[in-house]
PDB file of N, CA and C in Angstrom:
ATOM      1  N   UNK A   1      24.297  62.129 -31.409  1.00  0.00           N
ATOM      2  CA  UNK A   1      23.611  63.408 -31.345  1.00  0.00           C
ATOM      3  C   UNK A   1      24.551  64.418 -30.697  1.00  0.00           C
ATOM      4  N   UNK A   2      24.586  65.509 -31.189  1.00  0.00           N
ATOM      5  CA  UNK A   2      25.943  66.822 -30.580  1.00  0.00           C
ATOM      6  C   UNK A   2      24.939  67.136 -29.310  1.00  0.00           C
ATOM      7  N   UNK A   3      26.314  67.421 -28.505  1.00  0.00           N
ATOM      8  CA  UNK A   3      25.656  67.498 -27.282  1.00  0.00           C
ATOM      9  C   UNK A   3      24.600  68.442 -26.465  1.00  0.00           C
ATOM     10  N   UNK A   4      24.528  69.661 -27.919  1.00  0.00           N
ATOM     11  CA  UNK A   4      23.651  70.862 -28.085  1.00  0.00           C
ATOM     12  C   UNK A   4      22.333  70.441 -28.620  1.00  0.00           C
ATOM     13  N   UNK A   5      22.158  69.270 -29.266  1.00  0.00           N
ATOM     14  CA  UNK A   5      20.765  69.166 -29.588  1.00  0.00           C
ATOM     15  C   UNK A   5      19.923  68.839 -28.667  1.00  0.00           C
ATOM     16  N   UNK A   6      18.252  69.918 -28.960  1.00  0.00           N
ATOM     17  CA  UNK A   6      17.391  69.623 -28.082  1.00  0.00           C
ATOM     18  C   UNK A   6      16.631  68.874 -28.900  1.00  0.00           C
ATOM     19  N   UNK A   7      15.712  67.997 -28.087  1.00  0.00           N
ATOM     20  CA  UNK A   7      14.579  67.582 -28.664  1.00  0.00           C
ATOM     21  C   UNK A   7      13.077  68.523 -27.757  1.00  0.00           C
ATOM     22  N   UNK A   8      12.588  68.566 -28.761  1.00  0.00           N
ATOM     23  CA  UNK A   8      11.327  69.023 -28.184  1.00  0.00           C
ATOM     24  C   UNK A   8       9.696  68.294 -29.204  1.00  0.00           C
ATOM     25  N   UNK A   9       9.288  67.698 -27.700  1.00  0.00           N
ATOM     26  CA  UNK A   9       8.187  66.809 -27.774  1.00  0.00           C
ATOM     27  C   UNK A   9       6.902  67.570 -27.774  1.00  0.00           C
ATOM     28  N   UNK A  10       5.832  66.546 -27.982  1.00  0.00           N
ATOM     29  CA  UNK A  10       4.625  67.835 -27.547  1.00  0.00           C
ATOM     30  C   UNK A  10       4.495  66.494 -26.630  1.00  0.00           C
ATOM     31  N   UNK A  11       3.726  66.906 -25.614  1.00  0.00           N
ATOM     32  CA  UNK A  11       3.231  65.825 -24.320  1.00  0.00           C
ATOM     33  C   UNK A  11       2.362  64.855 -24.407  1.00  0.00           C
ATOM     34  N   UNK A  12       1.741  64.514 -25.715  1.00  0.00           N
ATOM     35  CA  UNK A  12       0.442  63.497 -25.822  1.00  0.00           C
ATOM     36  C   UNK A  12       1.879  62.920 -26.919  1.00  0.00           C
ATOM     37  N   UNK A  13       1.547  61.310 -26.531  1.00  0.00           N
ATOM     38  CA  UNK A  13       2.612  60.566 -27.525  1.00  0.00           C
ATOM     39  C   UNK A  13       2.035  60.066 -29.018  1.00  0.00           C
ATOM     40  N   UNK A  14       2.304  60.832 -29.970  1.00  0.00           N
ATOM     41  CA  UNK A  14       1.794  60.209 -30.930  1.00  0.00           C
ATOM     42  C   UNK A  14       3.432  59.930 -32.064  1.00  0.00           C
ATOM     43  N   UNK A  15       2.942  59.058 -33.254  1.00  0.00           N
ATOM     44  CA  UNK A  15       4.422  58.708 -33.758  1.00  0.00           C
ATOM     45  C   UNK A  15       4.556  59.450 -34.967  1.00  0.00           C
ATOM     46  N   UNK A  16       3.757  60.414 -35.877  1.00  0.00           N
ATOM     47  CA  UNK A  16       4.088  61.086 -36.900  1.00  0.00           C
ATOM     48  C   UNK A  16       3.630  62.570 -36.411  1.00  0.00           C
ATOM     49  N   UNK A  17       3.988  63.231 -37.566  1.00  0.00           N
ATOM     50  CA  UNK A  17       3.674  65.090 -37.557  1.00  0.00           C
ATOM     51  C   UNK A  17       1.913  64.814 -37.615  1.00  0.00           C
ATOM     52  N   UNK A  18       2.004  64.341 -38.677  1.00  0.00           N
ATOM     53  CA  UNK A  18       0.364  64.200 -39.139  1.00  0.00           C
ATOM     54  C   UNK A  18      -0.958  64.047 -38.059  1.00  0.00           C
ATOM     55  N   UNK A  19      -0.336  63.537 -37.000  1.00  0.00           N
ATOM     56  CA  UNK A  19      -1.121  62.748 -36.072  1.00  0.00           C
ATOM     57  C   UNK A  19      -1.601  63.832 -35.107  1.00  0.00           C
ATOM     58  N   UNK A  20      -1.144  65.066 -35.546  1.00  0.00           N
ATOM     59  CA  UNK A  20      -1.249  66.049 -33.728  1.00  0.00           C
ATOM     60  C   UNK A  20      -2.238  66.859 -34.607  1.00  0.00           C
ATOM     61  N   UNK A  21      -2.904  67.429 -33.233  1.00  0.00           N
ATOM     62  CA  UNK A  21      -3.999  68.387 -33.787  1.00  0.00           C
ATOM     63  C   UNK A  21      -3.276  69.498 -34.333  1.00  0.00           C
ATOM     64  N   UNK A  22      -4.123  70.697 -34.935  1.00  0.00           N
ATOM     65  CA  UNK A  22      -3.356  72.300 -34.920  1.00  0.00           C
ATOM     66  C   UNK A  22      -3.326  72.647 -33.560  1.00  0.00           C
ATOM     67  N   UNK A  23      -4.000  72.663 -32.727  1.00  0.00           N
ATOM     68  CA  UNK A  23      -3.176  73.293 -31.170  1.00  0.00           C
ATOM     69  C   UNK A  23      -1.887  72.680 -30.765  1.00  0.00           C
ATOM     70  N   UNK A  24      -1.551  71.004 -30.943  1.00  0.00           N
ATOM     71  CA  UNK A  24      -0.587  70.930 -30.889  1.00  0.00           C
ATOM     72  C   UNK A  24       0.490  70.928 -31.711  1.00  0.00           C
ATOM     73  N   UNK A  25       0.425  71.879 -33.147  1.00  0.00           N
ATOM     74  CA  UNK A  25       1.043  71.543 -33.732  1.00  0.00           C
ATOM     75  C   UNK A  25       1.661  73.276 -33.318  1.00  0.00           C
ATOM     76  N   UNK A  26       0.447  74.281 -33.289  1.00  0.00           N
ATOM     77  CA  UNK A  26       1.176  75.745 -32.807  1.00  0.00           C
ATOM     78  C   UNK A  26       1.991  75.495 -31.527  1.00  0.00           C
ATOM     79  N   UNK A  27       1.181  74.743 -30.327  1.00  0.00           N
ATOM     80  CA  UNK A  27       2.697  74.374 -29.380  1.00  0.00           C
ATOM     81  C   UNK A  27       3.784  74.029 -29.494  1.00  0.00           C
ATOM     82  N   UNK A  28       3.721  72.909 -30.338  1.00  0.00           N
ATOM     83  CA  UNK A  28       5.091  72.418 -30.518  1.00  0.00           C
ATOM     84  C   UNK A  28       5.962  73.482 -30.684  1.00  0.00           C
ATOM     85  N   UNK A  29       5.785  74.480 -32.198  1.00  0.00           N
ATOM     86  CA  UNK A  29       6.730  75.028 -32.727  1.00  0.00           C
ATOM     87  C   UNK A  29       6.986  76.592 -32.061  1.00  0.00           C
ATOM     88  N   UNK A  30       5.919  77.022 -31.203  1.00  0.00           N
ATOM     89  CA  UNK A  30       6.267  77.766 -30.324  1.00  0.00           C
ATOM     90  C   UNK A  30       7.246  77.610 -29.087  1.00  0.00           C
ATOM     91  N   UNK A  31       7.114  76.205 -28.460  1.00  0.00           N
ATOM     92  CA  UNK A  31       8.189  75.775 -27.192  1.00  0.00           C
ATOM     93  C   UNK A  31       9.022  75.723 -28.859  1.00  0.00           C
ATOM     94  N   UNK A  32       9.487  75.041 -29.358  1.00  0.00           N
ATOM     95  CA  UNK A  32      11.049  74.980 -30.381  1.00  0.00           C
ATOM     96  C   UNK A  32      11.470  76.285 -30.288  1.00  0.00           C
ATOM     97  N   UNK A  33      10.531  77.156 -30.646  1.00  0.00           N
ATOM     98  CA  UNK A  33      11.157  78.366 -31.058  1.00  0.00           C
ATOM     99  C   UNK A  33      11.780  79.100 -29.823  1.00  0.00           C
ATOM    100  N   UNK A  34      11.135  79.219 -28.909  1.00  0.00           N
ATOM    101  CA  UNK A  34      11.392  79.357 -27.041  1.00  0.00           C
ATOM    102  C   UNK A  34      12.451  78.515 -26.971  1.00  0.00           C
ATOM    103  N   UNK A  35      12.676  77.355 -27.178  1.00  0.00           N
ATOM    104  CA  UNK A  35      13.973  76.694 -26.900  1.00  0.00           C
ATOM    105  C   UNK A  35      14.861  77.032 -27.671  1.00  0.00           C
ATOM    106  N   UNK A  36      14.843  77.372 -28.697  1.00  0.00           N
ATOM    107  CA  UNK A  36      15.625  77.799 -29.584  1.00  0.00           C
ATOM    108  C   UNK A  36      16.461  79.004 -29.201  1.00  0.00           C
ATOM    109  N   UNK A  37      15.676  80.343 -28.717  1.00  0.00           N
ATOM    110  CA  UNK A  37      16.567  80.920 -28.418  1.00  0.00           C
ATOM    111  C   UNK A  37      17.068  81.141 -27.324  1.00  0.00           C
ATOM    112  N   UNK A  38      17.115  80.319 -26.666  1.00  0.00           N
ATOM    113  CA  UNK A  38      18.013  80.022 -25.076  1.00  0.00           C
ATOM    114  C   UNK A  38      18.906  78.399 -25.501  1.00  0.00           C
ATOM    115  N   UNK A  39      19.425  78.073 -26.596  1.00  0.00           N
ATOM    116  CA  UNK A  39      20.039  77.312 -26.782  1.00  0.00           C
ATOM    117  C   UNK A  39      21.247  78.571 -27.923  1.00  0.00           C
ATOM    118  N   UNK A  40      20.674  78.423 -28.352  1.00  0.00           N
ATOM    119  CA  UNK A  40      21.507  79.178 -29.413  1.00  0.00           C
ATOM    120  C   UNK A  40      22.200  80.448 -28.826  1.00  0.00           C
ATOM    121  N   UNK A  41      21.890  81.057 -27.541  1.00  0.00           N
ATOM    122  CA  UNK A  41      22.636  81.796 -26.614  1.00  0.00           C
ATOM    123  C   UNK A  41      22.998  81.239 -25.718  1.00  0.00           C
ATOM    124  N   UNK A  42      23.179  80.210 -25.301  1.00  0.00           N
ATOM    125  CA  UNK A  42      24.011  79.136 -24.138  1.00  0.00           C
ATOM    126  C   UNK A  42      25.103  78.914 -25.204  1.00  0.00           C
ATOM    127  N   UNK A  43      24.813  78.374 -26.347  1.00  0.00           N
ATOM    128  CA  UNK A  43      25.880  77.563 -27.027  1.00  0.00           C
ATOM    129  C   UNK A  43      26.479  78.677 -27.717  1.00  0.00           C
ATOM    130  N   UNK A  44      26.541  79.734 -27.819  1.00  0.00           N
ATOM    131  CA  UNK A  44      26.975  80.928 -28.784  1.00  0.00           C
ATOM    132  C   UNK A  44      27.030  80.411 -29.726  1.00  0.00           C
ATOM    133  N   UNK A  45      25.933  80.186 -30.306  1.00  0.00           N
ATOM    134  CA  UNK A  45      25.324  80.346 -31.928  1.00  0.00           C
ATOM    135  C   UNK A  45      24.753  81.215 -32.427  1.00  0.00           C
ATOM    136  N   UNK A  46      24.869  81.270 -33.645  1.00  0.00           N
ATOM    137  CA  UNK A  46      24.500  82.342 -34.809  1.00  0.00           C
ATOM    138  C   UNK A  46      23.598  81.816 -35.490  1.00  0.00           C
ATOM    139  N   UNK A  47      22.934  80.869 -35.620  1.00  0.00           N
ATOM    140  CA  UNK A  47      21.831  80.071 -36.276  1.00  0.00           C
ATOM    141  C   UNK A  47      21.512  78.996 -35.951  1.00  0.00           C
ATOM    142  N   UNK A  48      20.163  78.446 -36.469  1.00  0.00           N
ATOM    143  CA  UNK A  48      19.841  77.385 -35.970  1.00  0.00           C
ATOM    144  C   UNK A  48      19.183  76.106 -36.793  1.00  0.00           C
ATOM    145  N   UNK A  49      19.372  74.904 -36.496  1.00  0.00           N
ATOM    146  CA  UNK A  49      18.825  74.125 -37.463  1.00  0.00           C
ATOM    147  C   UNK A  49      17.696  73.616 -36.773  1.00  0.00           C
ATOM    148  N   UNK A  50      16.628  73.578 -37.557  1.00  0.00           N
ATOM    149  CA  UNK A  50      15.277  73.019 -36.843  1.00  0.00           C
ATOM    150  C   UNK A  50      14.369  72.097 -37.488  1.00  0.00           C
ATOM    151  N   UNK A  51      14.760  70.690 -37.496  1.00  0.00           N
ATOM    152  CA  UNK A  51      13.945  69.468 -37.952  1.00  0.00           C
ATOM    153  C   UNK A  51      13.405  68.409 -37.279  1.00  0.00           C
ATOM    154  N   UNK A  52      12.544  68.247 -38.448  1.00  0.00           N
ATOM    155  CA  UNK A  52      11.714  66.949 -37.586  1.00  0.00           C
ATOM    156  C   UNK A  52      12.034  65.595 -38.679  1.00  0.00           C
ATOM    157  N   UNK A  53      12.207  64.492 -38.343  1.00  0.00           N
ATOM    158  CA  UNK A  53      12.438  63.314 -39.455  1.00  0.00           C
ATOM    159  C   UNK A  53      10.874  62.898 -39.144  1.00  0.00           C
ATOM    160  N   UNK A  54      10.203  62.693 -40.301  1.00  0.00           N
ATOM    161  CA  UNK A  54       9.074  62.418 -40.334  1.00  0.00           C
ATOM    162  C   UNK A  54       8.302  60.790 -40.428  1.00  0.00           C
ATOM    163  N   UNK A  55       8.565  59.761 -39.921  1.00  0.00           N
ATOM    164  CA  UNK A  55       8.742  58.336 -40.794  1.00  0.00           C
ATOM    165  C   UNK A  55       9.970  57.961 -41.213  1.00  0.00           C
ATOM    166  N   UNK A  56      10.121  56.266 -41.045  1.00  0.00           N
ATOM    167  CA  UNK A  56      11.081  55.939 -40.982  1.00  0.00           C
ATOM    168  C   UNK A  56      12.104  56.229 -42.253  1.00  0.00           C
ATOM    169  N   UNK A  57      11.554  56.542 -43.504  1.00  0.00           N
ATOM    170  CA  UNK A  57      12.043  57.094 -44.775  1.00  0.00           C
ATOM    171  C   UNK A  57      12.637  58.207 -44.716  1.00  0.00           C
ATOM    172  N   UNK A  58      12.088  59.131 -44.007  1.00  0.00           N
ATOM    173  CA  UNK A  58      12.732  60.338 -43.212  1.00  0.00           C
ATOM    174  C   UNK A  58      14.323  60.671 -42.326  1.00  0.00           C
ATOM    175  N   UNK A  59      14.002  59.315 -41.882  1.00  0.00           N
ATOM    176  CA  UNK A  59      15.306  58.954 -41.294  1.00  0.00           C
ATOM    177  C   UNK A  59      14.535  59.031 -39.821  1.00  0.00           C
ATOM    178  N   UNK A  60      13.282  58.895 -39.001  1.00  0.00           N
ATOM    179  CA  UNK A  60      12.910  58.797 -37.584  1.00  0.00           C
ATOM    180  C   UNK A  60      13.299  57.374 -37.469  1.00  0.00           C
ATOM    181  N   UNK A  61      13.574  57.540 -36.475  1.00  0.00           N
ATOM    182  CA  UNK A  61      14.144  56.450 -35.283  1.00  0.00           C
ATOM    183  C   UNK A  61      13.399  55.991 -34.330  1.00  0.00           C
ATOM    184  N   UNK A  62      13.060  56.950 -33.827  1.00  0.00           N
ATOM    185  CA  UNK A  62      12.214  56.995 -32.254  1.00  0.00           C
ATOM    186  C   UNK A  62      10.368  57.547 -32.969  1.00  0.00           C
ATOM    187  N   UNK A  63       9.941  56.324 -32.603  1.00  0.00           N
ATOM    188  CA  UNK A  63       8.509  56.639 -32.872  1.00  0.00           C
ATOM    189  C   UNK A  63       7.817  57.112 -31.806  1.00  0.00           C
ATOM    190  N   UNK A  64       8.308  58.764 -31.940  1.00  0.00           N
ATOM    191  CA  UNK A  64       7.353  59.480 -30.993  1.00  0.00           C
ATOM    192  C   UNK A  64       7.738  61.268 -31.854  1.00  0.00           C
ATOM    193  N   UNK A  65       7.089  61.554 -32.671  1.00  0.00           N
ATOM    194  CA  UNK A  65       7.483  62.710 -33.168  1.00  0.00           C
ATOM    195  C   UNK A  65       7.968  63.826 -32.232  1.00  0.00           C
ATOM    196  N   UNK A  66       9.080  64.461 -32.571  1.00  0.00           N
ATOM    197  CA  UNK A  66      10.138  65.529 -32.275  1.00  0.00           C
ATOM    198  C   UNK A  66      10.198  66.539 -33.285  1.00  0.00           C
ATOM    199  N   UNK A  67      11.004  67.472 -32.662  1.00  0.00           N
ATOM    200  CA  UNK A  67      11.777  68.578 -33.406  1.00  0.00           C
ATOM    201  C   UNK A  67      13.262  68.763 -32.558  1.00  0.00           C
ATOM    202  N   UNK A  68      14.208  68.534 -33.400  1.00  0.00           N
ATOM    203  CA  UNK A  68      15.341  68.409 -32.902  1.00  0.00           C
ATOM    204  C   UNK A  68      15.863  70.417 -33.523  1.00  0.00           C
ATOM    205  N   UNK A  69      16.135  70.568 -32.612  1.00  0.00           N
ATOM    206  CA  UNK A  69      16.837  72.250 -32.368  1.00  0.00           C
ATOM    207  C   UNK A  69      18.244  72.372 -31.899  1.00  0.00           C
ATOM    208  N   UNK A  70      19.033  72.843 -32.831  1.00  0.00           N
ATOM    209  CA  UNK A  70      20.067  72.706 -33.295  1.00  0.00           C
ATOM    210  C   UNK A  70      20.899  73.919 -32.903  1.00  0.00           C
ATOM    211  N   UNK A  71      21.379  74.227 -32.623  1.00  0.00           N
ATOM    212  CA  UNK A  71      22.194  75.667 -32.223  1.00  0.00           C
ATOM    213  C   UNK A  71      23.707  75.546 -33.375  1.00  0.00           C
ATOM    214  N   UNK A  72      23.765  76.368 -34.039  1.00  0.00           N
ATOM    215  CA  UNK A  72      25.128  76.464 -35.410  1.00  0.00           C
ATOM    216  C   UNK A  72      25.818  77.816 -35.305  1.00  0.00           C
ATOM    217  N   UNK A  73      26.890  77.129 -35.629  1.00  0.00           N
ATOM    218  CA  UNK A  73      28.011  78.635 -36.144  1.00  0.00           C
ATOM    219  C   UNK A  73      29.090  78.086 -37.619  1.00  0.00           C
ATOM    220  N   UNK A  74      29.500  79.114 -37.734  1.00  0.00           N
ATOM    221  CA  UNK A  74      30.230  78.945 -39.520  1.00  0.00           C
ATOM    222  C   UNK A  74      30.814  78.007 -39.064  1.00  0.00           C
ATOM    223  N   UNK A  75      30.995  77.030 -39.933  1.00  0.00           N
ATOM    224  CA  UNK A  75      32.484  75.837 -39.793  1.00  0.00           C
ATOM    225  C   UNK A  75      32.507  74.566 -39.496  1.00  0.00           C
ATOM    226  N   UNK A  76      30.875  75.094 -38.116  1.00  0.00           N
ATOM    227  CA  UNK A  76      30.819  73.129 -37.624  1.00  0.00           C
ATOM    228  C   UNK A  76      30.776  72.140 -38.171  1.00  0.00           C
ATOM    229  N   UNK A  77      29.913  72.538 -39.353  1.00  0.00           N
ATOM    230  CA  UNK A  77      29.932  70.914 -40.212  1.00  0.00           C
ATOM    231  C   UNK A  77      31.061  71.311 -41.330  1.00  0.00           C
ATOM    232  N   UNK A  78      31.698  70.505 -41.897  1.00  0.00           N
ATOM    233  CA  UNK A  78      31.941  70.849 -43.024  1.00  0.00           C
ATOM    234  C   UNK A  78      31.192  70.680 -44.379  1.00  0.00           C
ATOM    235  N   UNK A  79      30.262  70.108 -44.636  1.00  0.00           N
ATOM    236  CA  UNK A  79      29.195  70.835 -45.646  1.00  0.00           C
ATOM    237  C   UNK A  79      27.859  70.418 -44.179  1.00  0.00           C
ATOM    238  N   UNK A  80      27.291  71.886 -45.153  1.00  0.00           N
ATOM    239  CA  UNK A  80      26.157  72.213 -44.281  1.00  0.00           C
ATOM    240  C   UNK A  80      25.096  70.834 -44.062  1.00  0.00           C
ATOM    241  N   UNK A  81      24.920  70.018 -44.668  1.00  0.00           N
ATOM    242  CA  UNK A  81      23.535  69.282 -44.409  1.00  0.00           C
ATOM    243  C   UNK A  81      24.279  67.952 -43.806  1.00  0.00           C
ATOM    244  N   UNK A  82      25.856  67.556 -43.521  1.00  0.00           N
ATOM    245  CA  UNK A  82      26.047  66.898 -42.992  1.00  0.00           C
ATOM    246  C   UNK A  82      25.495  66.852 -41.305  1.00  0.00           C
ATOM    247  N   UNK A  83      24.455  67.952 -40.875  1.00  0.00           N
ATOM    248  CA  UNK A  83      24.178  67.758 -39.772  1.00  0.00           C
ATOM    249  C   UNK A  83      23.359  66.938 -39.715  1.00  0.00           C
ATOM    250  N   UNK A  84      22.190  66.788 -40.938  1.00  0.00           N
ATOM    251  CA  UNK A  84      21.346  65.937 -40.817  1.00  0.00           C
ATOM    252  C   UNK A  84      21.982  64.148 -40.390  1.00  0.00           C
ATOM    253  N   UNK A  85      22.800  63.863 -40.827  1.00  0.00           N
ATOM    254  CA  UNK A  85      23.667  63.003 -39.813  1.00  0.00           C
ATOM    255  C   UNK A  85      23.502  62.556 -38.515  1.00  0.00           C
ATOM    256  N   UNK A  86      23.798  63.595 -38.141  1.00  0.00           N
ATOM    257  CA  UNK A  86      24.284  64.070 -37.063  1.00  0.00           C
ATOM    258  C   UNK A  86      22.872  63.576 -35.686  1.00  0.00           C
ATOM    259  N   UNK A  87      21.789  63.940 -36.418  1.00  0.00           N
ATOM    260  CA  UNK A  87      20.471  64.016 -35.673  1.00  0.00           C
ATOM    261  C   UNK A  87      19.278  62.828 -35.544  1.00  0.00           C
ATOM    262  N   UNK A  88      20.075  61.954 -36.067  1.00  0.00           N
ATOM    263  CA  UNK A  88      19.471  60.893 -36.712  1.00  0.00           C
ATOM    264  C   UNK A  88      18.613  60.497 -35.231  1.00  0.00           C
TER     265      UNK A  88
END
């Protein structure tokens, strides 16, 4: 994982997207977005990548749903979706 990625949890542990209510689903992506832009200005980035692997088909790992927040600038990857890689 690059050493810029955040994860951001919601606080009740559940293991898919599906599983959270809508209040926690507007939290979640409100703290991402709040984290988002105090990452992406620490790391001087110009954009940001913001995913969740959904199930293990997805590529999740850790059975506790996330959103991994990504801070980017031109160049880092050399093709763009090699970040998904990256976040596993």
């Amino acid at each position: 994982i690059p050493p810029s990625d955040v994860l951001v949890c919601p606080l009740r542990p559940v293991e898919r997207f599906r599983d959270l209510c809508p209040e926690e689903v507007a939290d979640l992506f409100h703290t991402a977005q709040r984290v988002g832009n105090v990452v992406e200005k620490h790391f001087c980035g110009t954009s940001l990548t913001i995913s969740i692997q959904d199930g293990p088909e997805a590529g999740q790992t850790v059975k506790h749903v996330h959103v991994h927040v990504l801070p980017r600038r031109a160049g880092d990857f050399s093709r763009n979706d090699d970040v998904y890689e990256e976040v596993r």
